[in-house]
Protein backbone atom coordinates (compact mmCIF):
# COMPACT_ATOMS: atom_id res chain seq x y z
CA UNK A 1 127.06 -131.77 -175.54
CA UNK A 2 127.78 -129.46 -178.17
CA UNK A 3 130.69 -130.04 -180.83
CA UNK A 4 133.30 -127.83 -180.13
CA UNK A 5 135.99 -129.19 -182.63
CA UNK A 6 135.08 -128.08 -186.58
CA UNK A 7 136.23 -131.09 -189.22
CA UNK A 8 139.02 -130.48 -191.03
CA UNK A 9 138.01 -130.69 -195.00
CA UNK A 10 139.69 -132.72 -197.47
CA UNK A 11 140.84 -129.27 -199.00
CA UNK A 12 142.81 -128.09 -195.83
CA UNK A 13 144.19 -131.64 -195.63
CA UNK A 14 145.39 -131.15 -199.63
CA UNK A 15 146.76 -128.09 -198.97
CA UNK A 16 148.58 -129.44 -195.55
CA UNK A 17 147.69 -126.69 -193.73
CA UNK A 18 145.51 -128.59 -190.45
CA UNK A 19 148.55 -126.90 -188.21
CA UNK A 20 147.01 -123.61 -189.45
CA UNK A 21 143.48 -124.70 -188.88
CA UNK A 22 143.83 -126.67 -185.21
CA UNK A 23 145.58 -122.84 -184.58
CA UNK A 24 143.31 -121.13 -185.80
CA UNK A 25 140.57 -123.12 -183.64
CA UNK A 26 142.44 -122.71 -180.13
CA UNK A 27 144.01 -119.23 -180.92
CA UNK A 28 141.53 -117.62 -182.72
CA UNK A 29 144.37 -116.33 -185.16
CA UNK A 30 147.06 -117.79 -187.46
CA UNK A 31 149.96 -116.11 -189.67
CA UNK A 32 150.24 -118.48 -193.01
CA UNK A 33 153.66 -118.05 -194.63
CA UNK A 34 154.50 -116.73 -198.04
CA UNK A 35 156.14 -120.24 -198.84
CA UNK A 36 152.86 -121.68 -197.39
CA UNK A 37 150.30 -119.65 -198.65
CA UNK A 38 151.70 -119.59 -202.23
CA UNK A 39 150.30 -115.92 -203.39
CA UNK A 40 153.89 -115.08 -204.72
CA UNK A 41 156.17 -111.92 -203.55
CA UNK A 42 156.31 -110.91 -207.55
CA UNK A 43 151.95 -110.38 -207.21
CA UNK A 44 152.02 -108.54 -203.78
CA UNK A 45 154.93 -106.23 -205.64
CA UNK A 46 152.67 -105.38 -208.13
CA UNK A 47 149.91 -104.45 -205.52
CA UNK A 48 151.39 -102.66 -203.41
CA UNK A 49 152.51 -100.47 -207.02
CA UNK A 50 148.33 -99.84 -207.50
CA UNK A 51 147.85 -99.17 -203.75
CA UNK A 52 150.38 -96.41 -203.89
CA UNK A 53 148.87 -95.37 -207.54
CA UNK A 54 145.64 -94.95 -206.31
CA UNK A 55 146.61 -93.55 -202.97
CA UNK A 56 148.15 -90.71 -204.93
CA UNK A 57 144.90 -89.86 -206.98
CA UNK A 58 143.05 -90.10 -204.02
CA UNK A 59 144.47 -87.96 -201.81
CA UNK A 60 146.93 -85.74 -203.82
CA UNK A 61 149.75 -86.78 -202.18
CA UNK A 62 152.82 -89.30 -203.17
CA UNK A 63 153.46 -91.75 -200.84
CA UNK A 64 156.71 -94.29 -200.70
CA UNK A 65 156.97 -97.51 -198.24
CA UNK A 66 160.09 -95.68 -197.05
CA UNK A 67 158.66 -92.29 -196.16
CA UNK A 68 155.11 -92.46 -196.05
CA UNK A 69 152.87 -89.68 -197.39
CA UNK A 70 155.50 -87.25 -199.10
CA UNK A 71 153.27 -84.31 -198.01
CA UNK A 72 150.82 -83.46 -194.43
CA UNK A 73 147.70 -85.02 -194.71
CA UNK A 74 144.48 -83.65 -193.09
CA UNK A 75 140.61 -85.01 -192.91
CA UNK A 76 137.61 -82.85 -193.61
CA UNK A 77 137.04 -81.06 -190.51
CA UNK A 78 134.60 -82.76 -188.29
CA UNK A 79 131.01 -81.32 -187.58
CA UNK A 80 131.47 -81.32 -183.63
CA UNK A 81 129.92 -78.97 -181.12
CA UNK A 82 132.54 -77.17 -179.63
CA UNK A 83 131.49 -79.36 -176.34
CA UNK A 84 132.18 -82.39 -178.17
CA UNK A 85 135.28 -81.21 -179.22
CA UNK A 86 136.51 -80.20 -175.38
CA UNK A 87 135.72 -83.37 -174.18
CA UNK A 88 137.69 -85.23 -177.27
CA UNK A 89 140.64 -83.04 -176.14
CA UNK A 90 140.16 -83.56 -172.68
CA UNK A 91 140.36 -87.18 -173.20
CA UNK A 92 143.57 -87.13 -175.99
CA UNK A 93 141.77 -87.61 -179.02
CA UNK A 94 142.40 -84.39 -180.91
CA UNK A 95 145.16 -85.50 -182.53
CA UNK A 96 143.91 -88.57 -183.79
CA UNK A 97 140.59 -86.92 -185.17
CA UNK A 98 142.35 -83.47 -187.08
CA UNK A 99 146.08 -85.57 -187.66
CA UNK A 100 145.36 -88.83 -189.62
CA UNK A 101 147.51 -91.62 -189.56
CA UNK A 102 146.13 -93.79 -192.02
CA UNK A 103 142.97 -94.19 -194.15
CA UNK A 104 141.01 -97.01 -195.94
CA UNK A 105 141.29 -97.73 -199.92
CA UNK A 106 137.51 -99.75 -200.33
CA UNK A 107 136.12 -101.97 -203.07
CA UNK A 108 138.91 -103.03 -204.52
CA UNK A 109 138.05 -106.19 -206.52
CA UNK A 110 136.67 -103.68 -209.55
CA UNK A 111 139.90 -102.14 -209.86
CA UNK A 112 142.14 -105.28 -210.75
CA UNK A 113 142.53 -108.81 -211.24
CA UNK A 114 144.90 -109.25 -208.54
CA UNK A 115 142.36 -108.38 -205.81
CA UNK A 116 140.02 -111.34 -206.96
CA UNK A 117 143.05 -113.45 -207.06
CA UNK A 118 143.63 -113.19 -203.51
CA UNK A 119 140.22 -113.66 -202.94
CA UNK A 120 140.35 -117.00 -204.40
CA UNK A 121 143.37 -118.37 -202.87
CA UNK A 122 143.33 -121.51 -202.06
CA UNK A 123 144.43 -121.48 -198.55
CA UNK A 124 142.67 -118.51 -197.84
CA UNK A 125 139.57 -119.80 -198.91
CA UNK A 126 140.15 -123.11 -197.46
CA UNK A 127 140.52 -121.31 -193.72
CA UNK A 128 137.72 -119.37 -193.65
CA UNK A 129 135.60 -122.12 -194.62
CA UNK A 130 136.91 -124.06 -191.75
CA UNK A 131 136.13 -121.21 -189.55
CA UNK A 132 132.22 -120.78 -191.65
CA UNK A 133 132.01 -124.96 -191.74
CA UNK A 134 132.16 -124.65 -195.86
CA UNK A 135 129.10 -121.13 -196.38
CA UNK A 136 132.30 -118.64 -196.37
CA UNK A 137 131.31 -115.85 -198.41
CA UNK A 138 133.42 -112.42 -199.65
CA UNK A 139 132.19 -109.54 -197.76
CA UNK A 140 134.87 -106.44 -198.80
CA UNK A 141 138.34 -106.21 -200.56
CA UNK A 142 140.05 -103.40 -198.13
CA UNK A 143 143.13 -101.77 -197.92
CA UNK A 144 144.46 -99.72 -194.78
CA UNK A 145 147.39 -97.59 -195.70
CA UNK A 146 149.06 -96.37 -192.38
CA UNK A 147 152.35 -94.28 -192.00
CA UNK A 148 154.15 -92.97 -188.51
CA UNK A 149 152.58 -91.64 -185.42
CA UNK A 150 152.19 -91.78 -182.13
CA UNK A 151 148.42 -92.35 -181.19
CA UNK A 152 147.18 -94.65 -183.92
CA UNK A 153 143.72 -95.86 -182.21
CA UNK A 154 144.85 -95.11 -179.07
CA UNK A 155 145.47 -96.66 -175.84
CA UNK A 156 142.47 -99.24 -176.29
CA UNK A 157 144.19 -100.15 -179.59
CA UNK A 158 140.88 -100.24 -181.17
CA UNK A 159 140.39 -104.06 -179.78
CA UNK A 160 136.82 -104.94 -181.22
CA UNK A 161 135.45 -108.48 -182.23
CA UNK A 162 134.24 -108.20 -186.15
CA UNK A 163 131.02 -110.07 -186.00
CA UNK A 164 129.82 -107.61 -182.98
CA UNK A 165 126.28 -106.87 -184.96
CA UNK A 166 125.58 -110.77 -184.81
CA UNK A 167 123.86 -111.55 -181.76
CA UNK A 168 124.88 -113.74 -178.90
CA UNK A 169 125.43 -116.37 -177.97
CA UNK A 170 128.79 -117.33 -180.70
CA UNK A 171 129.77 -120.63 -181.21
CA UNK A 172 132.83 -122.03 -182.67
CA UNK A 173 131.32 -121.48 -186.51
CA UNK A 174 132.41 -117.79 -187.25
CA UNK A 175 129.82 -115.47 -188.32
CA UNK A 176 132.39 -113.49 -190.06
CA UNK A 177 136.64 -113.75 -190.72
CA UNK A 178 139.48 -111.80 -192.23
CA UNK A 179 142.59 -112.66 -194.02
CA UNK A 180 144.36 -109.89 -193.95
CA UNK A 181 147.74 -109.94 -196.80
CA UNK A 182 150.59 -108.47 -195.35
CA UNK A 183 152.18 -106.32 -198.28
CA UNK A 184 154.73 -105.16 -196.05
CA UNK A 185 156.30 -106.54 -193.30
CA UNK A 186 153.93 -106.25 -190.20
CA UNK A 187 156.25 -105.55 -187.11
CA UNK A 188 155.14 -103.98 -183.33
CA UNK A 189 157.36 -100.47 -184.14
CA UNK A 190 155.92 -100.74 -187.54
CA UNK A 191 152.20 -100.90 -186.42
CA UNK A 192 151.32 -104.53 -186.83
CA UNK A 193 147.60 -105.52 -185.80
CA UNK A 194 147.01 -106.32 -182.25
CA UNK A 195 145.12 -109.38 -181.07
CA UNK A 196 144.16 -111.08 -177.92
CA UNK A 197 144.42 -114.90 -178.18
CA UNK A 198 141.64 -117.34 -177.37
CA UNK A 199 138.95 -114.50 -177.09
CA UNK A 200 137.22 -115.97 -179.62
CA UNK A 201 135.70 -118.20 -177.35
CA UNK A 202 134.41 -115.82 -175.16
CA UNK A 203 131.56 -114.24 -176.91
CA UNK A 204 132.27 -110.32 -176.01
CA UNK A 205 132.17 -107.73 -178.65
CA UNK A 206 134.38 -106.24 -176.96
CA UNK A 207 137.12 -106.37 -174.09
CA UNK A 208 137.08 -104.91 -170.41
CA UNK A 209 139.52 -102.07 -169.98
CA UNK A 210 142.01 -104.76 -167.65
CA UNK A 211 142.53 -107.10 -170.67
CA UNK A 212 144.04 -104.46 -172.86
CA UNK A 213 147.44 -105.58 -171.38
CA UNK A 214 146.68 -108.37 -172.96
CA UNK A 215 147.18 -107.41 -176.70
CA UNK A 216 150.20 -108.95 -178.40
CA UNK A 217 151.36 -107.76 -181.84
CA UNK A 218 150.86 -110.58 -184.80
CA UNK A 219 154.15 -110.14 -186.56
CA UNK A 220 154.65 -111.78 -190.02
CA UNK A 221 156.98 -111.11 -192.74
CA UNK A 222 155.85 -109.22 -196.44
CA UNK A 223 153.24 -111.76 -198.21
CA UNK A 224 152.14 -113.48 -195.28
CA UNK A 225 148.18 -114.08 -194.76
CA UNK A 226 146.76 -113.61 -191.45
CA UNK A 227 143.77 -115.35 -191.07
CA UNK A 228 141.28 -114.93 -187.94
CA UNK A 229 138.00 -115.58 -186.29
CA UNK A 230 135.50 -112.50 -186.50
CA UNK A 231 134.87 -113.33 -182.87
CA UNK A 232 138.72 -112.52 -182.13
CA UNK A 233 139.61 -109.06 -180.23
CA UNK A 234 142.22 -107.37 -182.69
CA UNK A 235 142.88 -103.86 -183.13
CA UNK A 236 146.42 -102.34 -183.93
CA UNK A 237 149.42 -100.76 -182.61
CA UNK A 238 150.48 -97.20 -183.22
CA UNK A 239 153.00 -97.07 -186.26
CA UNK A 240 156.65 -95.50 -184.66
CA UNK A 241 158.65 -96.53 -187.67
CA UNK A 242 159.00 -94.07 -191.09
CA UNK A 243 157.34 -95.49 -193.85
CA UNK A 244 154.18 -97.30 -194.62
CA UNK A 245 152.82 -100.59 -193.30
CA UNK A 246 150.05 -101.57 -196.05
CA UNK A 247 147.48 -104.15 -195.05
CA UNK A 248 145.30 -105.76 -197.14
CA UNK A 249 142.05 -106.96 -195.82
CA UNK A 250 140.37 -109.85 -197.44
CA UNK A 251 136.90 -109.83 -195.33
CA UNK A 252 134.29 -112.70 -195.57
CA UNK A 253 131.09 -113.18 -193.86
CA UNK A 254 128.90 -116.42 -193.24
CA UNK A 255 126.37 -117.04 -195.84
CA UNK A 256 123.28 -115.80 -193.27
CA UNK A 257 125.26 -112.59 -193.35
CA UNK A 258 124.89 -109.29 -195.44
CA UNK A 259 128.07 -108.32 -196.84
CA UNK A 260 129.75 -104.76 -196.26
CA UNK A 261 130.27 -104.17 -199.84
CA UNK A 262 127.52 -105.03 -202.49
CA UNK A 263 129.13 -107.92 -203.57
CA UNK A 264 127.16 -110.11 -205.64
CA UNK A 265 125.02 -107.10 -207.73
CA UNK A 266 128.90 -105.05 -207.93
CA UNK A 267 130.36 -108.74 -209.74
CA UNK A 268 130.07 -108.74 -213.46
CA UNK A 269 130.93 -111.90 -215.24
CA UNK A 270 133.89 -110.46 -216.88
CA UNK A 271 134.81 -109.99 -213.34
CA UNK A 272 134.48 -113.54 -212.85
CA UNK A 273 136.41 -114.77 -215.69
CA UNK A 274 139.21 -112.75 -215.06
CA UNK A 275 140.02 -114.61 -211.93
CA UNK A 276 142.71 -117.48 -211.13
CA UNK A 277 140.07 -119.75 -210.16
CA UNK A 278 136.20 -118.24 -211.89
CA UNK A 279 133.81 -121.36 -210.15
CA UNK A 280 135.18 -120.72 -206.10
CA UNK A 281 135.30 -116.54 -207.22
CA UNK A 282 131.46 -117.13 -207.90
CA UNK A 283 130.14 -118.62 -205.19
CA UNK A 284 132.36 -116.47 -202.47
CA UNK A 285 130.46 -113.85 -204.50
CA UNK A 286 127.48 -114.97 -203.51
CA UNK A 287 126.26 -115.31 -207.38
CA UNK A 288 125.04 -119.00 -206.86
CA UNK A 289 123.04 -118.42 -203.59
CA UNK A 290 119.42 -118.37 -203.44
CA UNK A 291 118.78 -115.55 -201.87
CA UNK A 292 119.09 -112.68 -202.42
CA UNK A 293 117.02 -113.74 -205.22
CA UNK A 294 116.87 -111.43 -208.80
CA UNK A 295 114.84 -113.00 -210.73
CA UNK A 296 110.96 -111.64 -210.27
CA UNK A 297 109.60 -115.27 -209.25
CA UNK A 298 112.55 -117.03 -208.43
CA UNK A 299 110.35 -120.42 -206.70
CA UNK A 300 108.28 -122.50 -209.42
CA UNK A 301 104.34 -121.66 -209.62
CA UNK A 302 101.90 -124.57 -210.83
CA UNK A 303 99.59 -123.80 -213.86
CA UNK A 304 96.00 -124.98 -214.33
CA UNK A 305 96.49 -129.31 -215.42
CA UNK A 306 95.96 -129.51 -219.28
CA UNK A 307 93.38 -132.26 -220.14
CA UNK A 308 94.99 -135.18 -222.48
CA UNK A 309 93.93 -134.86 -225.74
CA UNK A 310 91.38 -137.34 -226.75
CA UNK A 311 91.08 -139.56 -229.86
């Protein structure tokens, strides 16, 4: 019979965080405390001040956690035959497409230090190796900034499974995970991700229209971790509250995996070194693995067997 059960490593059991792990296991999601987690509220401050820097210069507008985006944001208009467009409005879509509600900040451990620290957190790192049984790798450092509105991803709350390009059968070893930092409190009004438990262990990329009902909100207070199986179906609410709920999403993969961002040839070793914790930051980046390898022969080649010299 197959194992169903992963070990719990000496490094969760250092940390005391098996409740975390056995949860993670049967739920296929689990909220680790600020207290627990150990980040610190004074780092996440100074994050969330960088998110809302560069937030500004990319979009030209200010944007506070009280009131959002200080001016009406709009997307470049999408190419769309006017057909297309009909049946987007016939279905409820148009405002979604033309009225954004939020929008991604990407590869984010080249802009500070305090991305690749969370990367290397201990507890972080210790979880999604449970879920990877120890070949946890760092895929993308993400941020989704989202403010008020009404649709959000609509009434499928975007449920999706994360390792949905792997192919089937799953087993309990994740192909992929996420621990997502909460920088602001994650609440249902304010938007908070949605997530069906257990549906890790069913091996669908995605869920039947009936199960939707099914979605609860995983609420956690400002510098929690939320930490969950790429097999998991988790999407969001729709943010009702002013103000911005700022998410910030740690992704890893399994070593087999490619990762979303190019990690290990985007990793300098200045990079490295400027890291809480420089050996675990280089091998989630993938710099020690084999493969993909640089080097032009990377496997040894034999040469023709000198003769010993004679005498």
């Amino acid at each position: 019979m197959a194992k169903t059960e992963l070990s719990i490593s000496s490094e969760i059991k250092e940390l005391g965080i098996e409740e975390y792990a056995r949860e993670l296991e049967s739920n296929g999601l689990t909220i680790v405390p600020p207290e627990v987690n150990g980040f610190g509220l004074e780092r996440i401050d100074r994050i969330v001040e960088i998110i809302l820097e560069r937030a500004e210069a990319m979009t030209g507008a200010k944007f506070t956690l009280d009131d959002g985006p200080l001016d009406e944001l709009e997307f470049p208009k999408p190419k769309l035959t006017p057909e297309q467009m009909q049946q987007i409005e016939a279905l409820g879509f148009k405002d979604a497409i033309l009225k954004p509600t939020q929008f991604l900040i990407q590869k984010l451990t080249q802009v500070d230090r305090m991305f690749r620290d969370l990367v290397v957190n201990p507890v972080s790192v210790a979880l999604q190796n449970h879920m990877m049984a120890g070949q946890s790798r760092l895929s993308s450092v993400n941020c989704f900034v989202k403010w008020q509105g009404d649709f959000g991803y609509g009434p499928g709350l975007g449920l999706h499974a994360d390792q949905a390009a792997t192919p089937l059968p799953w087993g309990p070893v994740a192909h992929s995970g996420n621990s997502t930092w909460c920088l602001t409190d994650y609440t249902l009004d304010g938007g908070a991700l949605a997530y069906v438990p257990g549906t890790h262990k069913e091996s669908k990329p995605t869920p039947p229209p009936d199960r939707i009902k099914d979605a609860i909100p995983a609420e956690a207070p400002k510098g929690s971790v939320i930490v969950w199986h790429g097999a998991t179906w988790h999407g969001a609410f729709p943010r009702k509250d002013k103000g911005l709920r700022l998410g910030l999403a740690v992704y890893h993969r399994h070593a087999a995996n490619l990762p979303q961002e190019d990690v290990p040839g985007q990793t300098t070793e200045a990079m490295v070194e400027d890291t809480d914790n420089p050996e675990v930051y280089r091998i989630l980046a993938g710099l020690t693995d084999k493969f993909p390898y640089r080097e032009i022969q990377s496997e040894v080649v034999p040469h023709v067997k000198t003769s010993a010299a004679t005498g």
